[in-house]
Protein backbone atom coordinates (compact mmCIF):
# COMPACT_ATOMS: atom_id res chain seq x y z
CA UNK A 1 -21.94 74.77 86.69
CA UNK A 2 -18.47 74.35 88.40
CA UNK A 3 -17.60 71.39 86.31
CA UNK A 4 -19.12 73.43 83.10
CA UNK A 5 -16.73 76.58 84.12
CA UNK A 6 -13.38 74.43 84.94
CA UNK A 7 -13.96 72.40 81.82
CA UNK A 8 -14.39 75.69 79.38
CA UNK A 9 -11.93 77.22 81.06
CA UNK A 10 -9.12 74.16 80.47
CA UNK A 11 -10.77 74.08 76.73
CA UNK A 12 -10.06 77.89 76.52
CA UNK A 13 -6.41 77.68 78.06
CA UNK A 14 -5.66 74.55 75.22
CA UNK A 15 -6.98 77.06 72.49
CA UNK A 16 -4.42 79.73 73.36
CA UNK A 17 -1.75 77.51 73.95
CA UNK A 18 -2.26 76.20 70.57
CA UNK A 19 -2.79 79.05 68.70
CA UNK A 20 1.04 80.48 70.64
CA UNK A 21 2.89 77.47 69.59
CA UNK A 22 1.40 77.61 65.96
CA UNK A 23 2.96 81.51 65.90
CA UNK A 24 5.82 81.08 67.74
CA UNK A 25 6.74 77.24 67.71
CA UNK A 26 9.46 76.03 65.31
CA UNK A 27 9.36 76.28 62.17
CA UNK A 28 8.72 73.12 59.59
CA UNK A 29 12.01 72.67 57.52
CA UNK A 30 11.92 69.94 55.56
CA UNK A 31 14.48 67.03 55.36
CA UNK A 32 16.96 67.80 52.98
CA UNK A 33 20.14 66.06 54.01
CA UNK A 34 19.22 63.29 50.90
CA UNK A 35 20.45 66.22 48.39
CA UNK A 36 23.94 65.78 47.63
CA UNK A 37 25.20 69.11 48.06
CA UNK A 38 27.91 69.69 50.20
CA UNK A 39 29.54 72.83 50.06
CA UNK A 40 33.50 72.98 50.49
CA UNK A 41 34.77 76.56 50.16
CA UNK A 42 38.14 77.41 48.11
CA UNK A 43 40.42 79.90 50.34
CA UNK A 44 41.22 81.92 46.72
CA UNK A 45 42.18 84.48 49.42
CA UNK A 46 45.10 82.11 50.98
CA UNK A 47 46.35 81.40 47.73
CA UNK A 48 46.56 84.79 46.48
CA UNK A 49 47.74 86.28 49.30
CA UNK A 50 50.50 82.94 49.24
CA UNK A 51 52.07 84.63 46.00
CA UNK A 52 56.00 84.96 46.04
CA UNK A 53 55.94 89.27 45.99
CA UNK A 54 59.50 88.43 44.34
CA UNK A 55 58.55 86.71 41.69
CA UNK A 56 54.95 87.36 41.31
CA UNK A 57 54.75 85.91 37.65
CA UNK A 58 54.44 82.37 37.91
CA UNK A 59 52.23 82.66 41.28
CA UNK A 60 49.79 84.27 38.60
CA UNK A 61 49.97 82.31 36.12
CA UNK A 62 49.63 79.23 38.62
CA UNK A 63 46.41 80.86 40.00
CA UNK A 64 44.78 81.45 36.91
CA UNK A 65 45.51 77.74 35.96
CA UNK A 66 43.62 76.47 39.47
CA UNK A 67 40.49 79.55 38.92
CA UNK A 68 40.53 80.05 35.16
CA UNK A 69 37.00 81.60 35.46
CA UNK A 70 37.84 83.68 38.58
CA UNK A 71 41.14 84.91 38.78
CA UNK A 72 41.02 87.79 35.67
CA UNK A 73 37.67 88.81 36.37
CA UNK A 74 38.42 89.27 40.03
CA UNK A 75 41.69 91.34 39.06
CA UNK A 76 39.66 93.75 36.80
CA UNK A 77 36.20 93.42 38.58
CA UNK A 78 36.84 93.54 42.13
CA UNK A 79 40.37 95.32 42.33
CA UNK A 80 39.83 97.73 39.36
CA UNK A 81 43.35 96.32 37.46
CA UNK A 82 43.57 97.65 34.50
CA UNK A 83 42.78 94.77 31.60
CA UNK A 84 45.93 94.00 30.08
CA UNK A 85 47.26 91.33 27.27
CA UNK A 86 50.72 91.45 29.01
CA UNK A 87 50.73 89.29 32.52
CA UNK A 88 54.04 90.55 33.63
CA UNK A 89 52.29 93.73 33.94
CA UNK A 90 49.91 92.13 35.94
CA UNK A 91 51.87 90.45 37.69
CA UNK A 92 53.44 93.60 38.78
CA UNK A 93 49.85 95.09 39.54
CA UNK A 94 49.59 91.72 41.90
CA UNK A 95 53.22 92.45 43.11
CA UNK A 96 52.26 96.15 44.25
CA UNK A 97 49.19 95.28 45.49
CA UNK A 98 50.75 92.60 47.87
CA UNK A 99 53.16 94.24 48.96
CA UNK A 100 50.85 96.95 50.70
CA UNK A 101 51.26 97.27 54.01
CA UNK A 102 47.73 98.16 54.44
CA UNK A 103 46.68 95.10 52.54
CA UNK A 104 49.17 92.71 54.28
CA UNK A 105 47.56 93.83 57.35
CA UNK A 106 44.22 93.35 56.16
CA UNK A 107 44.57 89.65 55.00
CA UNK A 108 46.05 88.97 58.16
CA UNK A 109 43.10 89.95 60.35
CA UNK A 110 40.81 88.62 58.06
CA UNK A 111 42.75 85.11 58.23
CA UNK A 112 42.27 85.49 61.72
CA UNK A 113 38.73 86.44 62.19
CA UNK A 114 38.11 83.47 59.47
CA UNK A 115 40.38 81.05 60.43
CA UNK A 116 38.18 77.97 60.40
CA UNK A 117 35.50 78.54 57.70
CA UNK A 118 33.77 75.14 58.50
CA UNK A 119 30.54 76.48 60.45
CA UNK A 120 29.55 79.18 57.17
CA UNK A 121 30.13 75.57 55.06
CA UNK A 122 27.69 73.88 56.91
CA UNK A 123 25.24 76.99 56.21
CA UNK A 124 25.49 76.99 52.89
CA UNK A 125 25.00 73.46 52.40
CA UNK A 126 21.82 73.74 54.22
CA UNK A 127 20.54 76.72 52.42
CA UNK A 128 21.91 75.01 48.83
CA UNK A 129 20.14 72.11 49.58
CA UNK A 130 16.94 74.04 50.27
CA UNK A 131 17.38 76.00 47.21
CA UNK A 132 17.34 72.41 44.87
CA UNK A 133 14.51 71.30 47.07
CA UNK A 134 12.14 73.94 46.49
CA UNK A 135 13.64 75.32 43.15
CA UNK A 136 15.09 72.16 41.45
CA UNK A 137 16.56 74.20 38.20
CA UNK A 138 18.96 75.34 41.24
CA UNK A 139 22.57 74.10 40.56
CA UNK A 140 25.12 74.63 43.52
CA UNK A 141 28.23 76.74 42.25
CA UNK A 142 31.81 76.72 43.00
CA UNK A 143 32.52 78.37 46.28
CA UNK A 144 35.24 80.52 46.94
CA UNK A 145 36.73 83.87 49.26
CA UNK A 146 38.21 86.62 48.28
CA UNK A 147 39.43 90.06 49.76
CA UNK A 148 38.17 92.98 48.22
CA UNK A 149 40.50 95.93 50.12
CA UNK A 150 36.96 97.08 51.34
CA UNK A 151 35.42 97.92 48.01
CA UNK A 152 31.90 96.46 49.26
CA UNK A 153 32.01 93.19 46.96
CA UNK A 154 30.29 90.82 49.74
CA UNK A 155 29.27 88.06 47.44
CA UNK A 156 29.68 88.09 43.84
CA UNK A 157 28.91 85.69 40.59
CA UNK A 158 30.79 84.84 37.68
CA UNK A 159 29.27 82.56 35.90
CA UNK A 160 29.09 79.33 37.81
CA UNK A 161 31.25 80.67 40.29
CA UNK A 162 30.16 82.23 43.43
CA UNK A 163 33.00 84.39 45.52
CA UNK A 164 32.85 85.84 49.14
CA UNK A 165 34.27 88.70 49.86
CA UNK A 166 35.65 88.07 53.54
CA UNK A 167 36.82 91.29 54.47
CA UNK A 168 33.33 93.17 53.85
CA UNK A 169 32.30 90.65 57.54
CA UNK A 170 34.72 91.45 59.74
CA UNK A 171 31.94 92.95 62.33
CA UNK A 172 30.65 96.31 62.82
CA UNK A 173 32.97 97.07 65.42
CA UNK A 174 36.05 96.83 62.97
CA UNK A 175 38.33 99.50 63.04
CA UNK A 176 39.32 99.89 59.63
CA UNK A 177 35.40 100.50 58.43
CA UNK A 178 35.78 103.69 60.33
CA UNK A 179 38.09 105.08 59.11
CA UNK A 180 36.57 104.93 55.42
CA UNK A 181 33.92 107.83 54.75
CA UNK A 182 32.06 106.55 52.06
CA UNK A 183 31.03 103.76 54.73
CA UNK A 184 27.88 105.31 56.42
CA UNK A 185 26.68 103.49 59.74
CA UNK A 186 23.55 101.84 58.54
CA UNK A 187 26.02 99.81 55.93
CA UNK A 188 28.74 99.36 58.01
CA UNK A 189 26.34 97.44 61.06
CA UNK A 190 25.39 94.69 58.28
CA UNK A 191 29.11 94.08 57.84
CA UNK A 192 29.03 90.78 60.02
CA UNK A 193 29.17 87.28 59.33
CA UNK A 194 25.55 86.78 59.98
CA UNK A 195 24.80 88.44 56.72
CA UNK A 196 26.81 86.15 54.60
CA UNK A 197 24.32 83.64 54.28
CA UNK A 198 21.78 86.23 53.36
CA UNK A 199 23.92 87.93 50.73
CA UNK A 200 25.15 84.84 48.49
CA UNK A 201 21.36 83.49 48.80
CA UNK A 202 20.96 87.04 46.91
CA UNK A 203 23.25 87.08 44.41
CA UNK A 204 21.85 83.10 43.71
CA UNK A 205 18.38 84.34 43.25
CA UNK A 206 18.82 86.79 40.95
CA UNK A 207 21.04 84.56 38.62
CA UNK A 208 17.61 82.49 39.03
CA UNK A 209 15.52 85.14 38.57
CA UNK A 210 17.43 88.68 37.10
CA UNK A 211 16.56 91.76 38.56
CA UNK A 212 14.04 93.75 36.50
CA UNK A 213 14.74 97.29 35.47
CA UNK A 214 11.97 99.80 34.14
CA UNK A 215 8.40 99.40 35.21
CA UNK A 216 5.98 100.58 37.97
CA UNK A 217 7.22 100.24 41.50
CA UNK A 218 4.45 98.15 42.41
CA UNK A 219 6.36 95.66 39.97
CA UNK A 220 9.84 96.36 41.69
CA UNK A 221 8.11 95.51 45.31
CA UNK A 222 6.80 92.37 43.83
CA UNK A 223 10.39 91.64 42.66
CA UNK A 224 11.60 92.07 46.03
CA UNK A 225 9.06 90.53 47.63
CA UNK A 226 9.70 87.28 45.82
CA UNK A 227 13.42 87.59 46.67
CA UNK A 228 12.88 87.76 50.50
CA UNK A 229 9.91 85.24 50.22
CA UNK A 230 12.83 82.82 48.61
CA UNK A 231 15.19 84.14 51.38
CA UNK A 232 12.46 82.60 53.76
CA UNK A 233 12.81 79.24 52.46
CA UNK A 234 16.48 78.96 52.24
CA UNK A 235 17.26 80.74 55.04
CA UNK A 236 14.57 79.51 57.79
CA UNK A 237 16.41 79.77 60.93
CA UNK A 238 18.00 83.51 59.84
CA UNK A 239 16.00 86.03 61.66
CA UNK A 240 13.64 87.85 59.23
CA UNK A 241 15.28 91.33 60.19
CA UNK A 242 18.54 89.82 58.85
CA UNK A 243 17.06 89.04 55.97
CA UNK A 244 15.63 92.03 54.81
CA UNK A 245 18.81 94.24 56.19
CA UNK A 246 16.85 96.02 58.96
CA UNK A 247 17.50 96.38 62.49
CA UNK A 248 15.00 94.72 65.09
CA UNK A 249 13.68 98.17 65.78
CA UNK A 250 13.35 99.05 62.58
CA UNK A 251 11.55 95.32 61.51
CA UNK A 252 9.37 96.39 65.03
CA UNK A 253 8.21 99.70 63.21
CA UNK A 254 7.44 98.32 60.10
CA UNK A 255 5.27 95.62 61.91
CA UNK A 256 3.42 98.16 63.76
CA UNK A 257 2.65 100.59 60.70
CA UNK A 258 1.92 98.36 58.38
CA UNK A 259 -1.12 99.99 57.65
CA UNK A 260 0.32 103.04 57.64
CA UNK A 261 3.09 102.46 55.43
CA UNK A 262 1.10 100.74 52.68
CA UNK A 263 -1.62 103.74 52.79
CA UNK A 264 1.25 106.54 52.34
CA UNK A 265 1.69 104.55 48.74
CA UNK A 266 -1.47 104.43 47.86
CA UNK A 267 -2.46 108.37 49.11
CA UNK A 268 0.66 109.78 47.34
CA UNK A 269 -0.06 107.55 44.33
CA UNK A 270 3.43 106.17 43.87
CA UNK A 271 2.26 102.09 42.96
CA UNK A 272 2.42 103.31 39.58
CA UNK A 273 5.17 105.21 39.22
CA UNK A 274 7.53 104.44 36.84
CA UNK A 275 10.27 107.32 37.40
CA UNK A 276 13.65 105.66 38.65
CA UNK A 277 14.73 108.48 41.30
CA UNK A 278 11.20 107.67 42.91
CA UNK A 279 11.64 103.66 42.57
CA UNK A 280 14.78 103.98 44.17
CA UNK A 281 13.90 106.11 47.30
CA UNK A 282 11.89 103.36 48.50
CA UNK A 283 13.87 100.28 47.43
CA UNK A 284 17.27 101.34 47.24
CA UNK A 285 19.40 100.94 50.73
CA UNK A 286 19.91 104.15 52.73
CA UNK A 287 19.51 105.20 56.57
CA UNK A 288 15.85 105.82 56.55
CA UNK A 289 13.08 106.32 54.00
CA UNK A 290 12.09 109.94 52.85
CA UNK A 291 8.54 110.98 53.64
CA UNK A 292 8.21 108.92 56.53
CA UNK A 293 9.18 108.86 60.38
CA UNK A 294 12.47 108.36 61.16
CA UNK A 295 12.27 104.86 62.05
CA UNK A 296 11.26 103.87 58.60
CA UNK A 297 14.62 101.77 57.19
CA UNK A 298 15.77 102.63 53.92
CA UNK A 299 14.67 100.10 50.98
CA UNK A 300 10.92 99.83 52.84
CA UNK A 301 9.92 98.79 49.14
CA UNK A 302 11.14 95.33 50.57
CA UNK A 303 9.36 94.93 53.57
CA UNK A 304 5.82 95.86 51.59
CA UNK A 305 6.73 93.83 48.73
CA UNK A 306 7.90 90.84 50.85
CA UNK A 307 3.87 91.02 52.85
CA UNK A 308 2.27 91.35 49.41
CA UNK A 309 3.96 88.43 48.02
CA UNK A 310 2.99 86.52 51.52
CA UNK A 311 -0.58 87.65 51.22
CA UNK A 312 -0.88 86.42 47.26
CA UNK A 313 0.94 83.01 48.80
CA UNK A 314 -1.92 82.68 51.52
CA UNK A 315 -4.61 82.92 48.60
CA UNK A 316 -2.50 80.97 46.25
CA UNK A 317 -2.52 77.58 47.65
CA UNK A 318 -1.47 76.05 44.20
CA UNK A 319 1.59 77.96 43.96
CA UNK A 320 5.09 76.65 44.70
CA UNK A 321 7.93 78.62 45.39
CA UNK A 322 9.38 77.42 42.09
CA UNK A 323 5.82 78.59 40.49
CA UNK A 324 6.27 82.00 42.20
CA UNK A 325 10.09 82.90 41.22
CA UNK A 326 8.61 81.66 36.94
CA UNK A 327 5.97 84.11 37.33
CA UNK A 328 7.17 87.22 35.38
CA UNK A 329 4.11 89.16 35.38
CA UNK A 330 4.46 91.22 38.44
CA UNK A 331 1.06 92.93 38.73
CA UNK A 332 -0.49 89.46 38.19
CA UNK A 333 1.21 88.81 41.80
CA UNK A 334 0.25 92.26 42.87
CA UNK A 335 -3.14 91.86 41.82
CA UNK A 336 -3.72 88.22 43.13
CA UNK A 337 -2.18 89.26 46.42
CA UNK A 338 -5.54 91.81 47.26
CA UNK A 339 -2.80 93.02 49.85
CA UNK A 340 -4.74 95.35 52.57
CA UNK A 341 -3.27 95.35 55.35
């Protein structure tokens, strides 16, 4: 009997030591350093900044020779210059701009805080490689930073460009964010460069797969639910509240009412909604969600969209992630996923 009880209770001991490194061991990311990406970002932000302020004209014109598919749109797109025929009046837009005490001081800090951009290279061209590995339609763009003068352009895409905007990570404990109102606290604390990563493997998936306006906002939760699913893939050693833009303590709440949080859609019958004002309470950003306790983040749709898409995954052996971002039929994801939690 001694022998019986010391040899169930070893067996038992194995069986939760197995099941707690199967939850918490490390995760299996697959070998991907045969891809050849290799991501070398383009200091646009040096180079601008480098401009002669007394003779701004051919500094222009030599920048838009080097970034012919960046330089115009990021005058007109990012700074709000007004789209002109003549470049010596932009070049005296570029002239005023630089000249800005403001924005002289700005580039310097953010040249400090981003003096050697090697470690964020090395991110991407883990997360890029990723991307082609599980989605091989993925092509890796043209890298580049940018300042923005704080107009909240973190990562943007033209065409097969991809910019980042440097001064939106300075850290949440930058000065200059507080003294902008229309910066509320629950932006301003994702302002780091942690969330770089996160934010250009964004903007990449919806070039791959373009939001969807319109429909039901079970539809929109699927949509965001593949996005953060993809976010999982490329992004396996970011912590998941990263990804999805919470706080721990706010991830912690959502993990804990679950339940609760999937039965206040269903009771107040909003799945199949289709009014935009009501889509957007519960997957736009904000400080919290309306309706629910305070520690509900804004944009919960996420969260619930991102365990629905997980629970049609577990069912859905035969789908790859490449099979999951072609499937445009949202409620055929919703519906497969027989999400109840």
């Amino acid at each position: 009997m001694q022998k019986y009880l010391k040899n169930h209770i070893l067996s038992t001991l194995f069986l939760i030591s197995a099941i707690m490194a199967g939850c918490g061991g490390k995760k299996q990311i697959p070998d991907v350093s045969n891809i050849p990406i290799t991501v070398k970002i383009e200091r646009f932000d040096r180079a601008f900044a480098g401009i002669d302020t007394l003779n701004a004209l051919p500094g222009l014109k030599l920048l838009q020779e080097q970034y012919p598919t960046f330089t115009n749109d990021y005058l007109t797109r990012v700074l709000f210059f007004e789209n002109v025929a003549d470049s010596a009046i932009w070049a005296k837009m570029v002239q005023t701009f630089l000249t800005n005490p403001d924005i002289r001081a700005l580039q310097d800090s953010v040249g400090k805080k981003f003096a050697d951009i090697r470690p964020l290279e090395n991110e991407l061209t883990q997360a890029f490689r990723l991307a082609k590995y599980y989605v091989p339609k993925f092509h890796a763009p043209q890298v580049l930073t940018f300042i923005s003068a704080i107009n909240n352009y973190g990562a943007i895409t033209i065409d097969s460009v991809l910019g980042i905007g440097l001064d939106m990570y300075m850290g949440a404990d930058f000065p200059v964010y507080r003294m902008l109102p229309d910066l509320p606290e629950y932006m301003v604390r994702k302002f780091t460069p942690e969330n770089i990563p996160v934010n250009v493997m964004t903007v990449l998936y919806q070039q791959l797969d373009a939001p969807k306006d319109g429909g039901t906002l079970a539809a929109q939760l699927v949509y965001q639910g593949k996005q953060q699913y993809f976010l999982e893939h490329t992004l396996p050693e970011t912590e998941e509240h990263i990804r999805l833009g919470y706080t721990r303590g706010q991830l912690d709440f959502c993990n804990k009412s679950e339940k609760m949080i999937w039965q206040y859609f269903v009771e107040n019958k909003l799945l199949y909604n289709q009014e935009g004002q009501v889509i957007a309470r519960y997957t736009g950003e904000g400080p919290s969600t309306q309706g629910l306790p305070a520690e509900a983040p804004g944009k919960i749709g996420a969260f619930a969209g991102y365990r629905i898409v997980q629970a049609f995954m577990q069912r859905h052996k035969e789908y790859t992630l490449e099979k999951l971002m072609s499937t445009q039929d949202a409620m055929l994801i919703f519906n497969g996923a027989k999400y109840r939690p």
